[in-house]
C-alpha atoms as a PDB file:
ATOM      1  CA  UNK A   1     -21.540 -33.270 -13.962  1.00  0.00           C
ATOM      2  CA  UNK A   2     -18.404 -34.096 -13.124  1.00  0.00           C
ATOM      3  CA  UNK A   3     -16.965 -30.947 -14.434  1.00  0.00           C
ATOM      4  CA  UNK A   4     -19.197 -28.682 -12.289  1.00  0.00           C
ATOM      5  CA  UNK A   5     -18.469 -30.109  -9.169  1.00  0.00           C
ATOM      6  CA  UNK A   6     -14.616 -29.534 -10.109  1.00  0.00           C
ATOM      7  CA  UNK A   7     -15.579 -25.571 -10.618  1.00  0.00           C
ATOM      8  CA  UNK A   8     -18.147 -25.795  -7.476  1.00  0.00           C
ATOM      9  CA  UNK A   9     -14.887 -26.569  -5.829  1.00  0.00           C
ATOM     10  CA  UNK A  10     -12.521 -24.336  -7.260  1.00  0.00           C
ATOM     11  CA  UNK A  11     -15.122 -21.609  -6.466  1.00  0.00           C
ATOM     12  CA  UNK A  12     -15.372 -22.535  -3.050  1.00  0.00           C
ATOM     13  CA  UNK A  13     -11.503 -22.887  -2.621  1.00  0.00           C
ATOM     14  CA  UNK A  14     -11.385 -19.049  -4.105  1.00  0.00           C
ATOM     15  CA  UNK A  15     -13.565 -17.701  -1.914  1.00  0.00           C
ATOM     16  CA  UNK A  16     -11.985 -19.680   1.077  1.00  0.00           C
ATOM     17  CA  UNK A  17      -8.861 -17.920   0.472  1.00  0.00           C
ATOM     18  CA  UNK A  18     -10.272 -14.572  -0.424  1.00  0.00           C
ATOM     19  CA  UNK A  19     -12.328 -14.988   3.384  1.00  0.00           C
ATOM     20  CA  UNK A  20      -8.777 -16.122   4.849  1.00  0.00           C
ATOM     21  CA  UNK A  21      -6.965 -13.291   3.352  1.00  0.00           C
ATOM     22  CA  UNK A  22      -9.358 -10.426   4.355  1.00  0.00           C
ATOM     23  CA  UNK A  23      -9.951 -11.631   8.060  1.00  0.00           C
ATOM     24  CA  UNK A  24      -6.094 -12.283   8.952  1.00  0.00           C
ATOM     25  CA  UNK A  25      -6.265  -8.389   7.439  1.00  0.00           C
ATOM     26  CA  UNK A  26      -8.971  -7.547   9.662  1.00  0.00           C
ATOM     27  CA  UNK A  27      -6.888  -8.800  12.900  1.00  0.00           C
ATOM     28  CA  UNK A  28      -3.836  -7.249  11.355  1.00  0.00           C
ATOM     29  CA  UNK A  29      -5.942  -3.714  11.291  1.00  0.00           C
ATOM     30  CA  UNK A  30      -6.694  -4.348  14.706  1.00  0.00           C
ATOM     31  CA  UNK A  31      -4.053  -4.033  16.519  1.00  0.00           C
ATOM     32  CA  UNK A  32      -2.874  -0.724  16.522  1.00  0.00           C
ATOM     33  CA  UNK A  33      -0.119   0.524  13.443  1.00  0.00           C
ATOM     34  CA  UNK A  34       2.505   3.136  13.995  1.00  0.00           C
ATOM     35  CA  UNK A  35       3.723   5.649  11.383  1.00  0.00           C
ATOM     36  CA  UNK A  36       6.909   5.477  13.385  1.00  0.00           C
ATOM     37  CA  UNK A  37       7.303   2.174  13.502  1.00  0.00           C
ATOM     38  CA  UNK A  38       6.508   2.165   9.606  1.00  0.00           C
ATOM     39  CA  UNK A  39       9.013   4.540   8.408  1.00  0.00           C
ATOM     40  CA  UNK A  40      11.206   2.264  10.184  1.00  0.00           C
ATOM     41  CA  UNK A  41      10.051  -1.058   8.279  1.00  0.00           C
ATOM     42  CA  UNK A  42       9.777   1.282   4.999  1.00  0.00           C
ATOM     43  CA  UNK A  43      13.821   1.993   5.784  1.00  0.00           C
ATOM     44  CA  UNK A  44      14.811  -1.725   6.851  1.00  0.00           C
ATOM     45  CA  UNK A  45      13.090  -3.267   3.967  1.00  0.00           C
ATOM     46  CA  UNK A  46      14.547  -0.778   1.041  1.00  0.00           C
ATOM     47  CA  UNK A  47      11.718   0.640   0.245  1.00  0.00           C
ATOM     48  CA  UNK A  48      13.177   3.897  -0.054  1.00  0.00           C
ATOM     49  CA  UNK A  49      15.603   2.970  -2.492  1.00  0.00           C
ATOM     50  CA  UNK A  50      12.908   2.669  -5.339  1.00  0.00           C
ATOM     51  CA  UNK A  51      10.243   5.077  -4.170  1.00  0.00           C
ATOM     52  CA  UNK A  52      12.082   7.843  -1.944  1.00  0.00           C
ATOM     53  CA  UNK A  53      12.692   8.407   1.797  1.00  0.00           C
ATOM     54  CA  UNK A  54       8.691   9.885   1.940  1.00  0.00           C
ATOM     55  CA  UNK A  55       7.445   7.691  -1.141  1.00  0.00           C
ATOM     56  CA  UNK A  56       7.999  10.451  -3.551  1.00  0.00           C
ATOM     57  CA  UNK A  57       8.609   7.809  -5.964  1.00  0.00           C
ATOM     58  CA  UNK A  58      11.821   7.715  -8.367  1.00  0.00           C
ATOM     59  CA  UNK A  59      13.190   6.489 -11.087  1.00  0.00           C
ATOM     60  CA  UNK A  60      12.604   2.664 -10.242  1.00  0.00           C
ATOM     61  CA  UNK A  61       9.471   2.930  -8.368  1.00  0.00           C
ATOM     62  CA  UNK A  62       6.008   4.663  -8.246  1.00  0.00           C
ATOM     63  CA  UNK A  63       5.116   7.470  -6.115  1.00  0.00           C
ATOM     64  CA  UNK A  64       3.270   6.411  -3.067  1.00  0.00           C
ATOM     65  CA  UNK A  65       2.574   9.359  -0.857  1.00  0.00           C
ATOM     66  CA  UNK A  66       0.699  11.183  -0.098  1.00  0.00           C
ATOM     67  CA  UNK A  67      -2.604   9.975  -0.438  1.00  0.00           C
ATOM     68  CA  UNK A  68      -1.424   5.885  -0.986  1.00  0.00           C
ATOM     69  CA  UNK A  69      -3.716   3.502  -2.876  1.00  0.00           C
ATOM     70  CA  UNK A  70      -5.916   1.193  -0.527  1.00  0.00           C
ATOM     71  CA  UNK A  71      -4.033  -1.046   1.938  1.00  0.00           C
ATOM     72  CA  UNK A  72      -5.882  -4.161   0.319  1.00  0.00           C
ATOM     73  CA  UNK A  73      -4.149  -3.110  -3.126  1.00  0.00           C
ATOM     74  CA  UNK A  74      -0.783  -2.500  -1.492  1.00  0.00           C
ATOM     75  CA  UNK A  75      -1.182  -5.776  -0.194  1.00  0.00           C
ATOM     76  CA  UNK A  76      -2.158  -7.808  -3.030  1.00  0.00           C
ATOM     77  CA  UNK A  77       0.796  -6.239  -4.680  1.00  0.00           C
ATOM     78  CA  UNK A  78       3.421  -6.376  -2.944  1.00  0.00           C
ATOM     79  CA  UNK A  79       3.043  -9.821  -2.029  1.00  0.00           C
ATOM     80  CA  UNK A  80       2.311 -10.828  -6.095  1.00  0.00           C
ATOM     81  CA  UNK A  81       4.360  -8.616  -7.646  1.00  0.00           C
ATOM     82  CA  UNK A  82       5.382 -10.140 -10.686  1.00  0.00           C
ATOM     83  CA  UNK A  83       7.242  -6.681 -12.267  1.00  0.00           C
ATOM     84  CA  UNK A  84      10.859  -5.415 -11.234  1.00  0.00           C
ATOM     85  CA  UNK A  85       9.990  -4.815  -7.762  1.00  0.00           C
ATOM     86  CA  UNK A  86      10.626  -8.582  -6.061  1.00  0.00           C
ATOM     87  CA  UNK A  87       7.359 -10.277  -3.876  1.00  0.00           C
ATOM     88  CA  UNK A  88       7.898  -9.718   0.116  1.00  0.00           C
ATOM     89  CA  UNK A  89       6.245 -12.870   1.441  1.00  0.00           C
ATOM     90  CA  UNK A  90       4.879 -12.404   4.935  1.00  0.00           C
ATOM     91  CA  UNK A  91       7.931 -13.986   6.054  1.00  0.00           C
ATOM     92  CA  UNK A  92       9.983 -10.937   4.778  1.00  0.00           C
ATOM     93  CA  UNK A  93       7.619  -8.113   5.237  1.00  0.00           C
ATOM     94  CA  UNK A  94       4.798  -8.952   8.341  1.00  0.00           C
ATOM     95  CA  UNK A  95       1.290  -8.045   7.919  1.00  0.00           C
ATOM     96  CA  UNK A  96       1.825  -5.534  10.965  1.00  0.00           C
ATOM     97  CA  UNK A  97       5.039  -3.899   9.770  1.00  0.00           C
ATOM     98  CA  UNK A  98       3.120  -3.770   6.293  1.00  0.00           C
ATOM     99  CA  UNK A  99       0.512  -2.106   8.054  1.00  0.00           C
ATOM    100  CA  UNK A 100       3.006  -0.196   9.683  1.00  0.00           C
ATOM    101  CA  UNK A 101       4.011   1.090   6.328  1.00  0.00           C
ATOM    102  CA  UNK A 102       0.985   1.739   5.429  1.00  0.00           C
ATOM    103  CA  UNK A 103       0.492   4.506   8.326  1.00  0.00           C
ATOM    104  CA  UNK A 104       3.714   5.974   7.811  1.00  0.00           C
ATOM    105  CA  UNK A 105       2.718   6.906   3.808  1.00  0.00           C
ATOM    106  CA  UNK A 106      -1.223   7.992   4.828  1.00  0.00           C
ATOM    107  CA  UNK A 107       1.394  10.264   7.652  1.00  0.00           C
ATOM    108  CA  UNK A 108       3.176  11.682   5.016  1.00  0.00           C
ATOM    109  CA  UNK A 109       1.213  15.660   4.397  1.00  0.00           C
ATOM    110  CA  UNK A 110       0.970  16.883   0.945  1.00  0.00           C
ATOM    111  CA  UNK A 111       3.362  19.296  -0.415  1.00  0.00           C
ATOM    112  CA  UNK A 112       2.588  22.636  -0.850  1.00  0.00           C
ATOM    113  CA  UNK A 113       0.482  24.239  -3.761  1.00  0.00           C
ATOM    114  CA  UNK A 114       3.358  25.614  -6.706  1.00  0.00           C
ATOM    115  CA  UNK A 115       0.889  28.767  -6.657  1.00  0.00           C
ATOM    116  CA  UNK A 116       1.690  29.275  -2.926  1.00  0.00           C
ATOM    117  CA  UNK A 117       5.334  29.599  -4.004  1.00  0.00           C
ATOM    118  CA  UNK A 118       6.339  33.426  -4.896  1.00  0.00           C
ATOM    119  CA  UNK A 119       9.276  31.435  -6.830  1.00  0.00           C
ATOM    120  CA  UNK A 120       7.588  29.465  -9.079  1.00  0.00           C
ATOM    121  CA  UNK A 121       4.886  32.417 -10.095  1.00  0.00           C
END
C-alpha cells in the first residue's frame, strides 16, 4: 500500500509541475512578443553562433527557421538540453525574451523555390 501512495504522489507532483509549467507559459504568451525584440535576444544570447543570423542552422546547431518546431518543444529543450548546446535557465534566457525568440524565427519567410532560380535550372 505503501508503495502506491509513494507513486499516487509522484504522479501528482508530475502533473503539478507539468500544470505549473504550461500556465506560467500561458501568461508568458500573453503578453505580447516582438520579432524585433527577439532577434535581439537571439543576438545577445549567441544563438546565432550555432544556428545562423536567421536560424539557417550550421555546423554546430540545427536549422530553426523557417517554420520552427512548437514553442512548448523549444522550451522543454532549451531549458534541458543535455547535448552540446548548454541549458539557458530562466535566469539566463526569460520566458518573454524566449518567446521573443520564438516570434523572430516564425518572422523569418521561406527562401525562395531553387526552380524559381533561372541559375540553378
Amino acid at each position: 500500500m505503501k508503495n502506491n501512495s509513494r507513486i499516487s504522489k509522484f504522479k501528482g507532483a508530475v502533473l503539478l509541475a507539468i500544470t505549473a509549467s504550461l500556465s506560467s507559459y500561458v501568461m508568458a504568451q500573453t503578453a505580447p512578443s516582438s520579432a524585433d525584440q527577439g532577434k535581439q535576444a537571439y543576438v545577445i544570447n549567441g544563438c546565432w553562433g550555432c544556428h545562423g543570423f536567421v536560424g539557417q542552422g550550421g555546423i554546430a546547431g540545427p536549422k530553426l527557421a523557417p517554420d520552427p518546431k512548437p514553442i512548448e518543444y523549444i522550451d522543454a529543450f532549451v531549458r534541458n538540453t543535455r547535448g552540446t548546446m548548454p541549458p539557458y535557465s530562466e535566469k539566463i534566457l526569460s520566458k518573454k525574451d524566449l518567446a521573443d525568440i520564438y516570434t523572430y524565427l516564425k518572422s523569418i519567410p521561406k527562401g525562395p523555390d531553387y526552380k524559381s532560380i533561372p541559375l540553378l535550372n
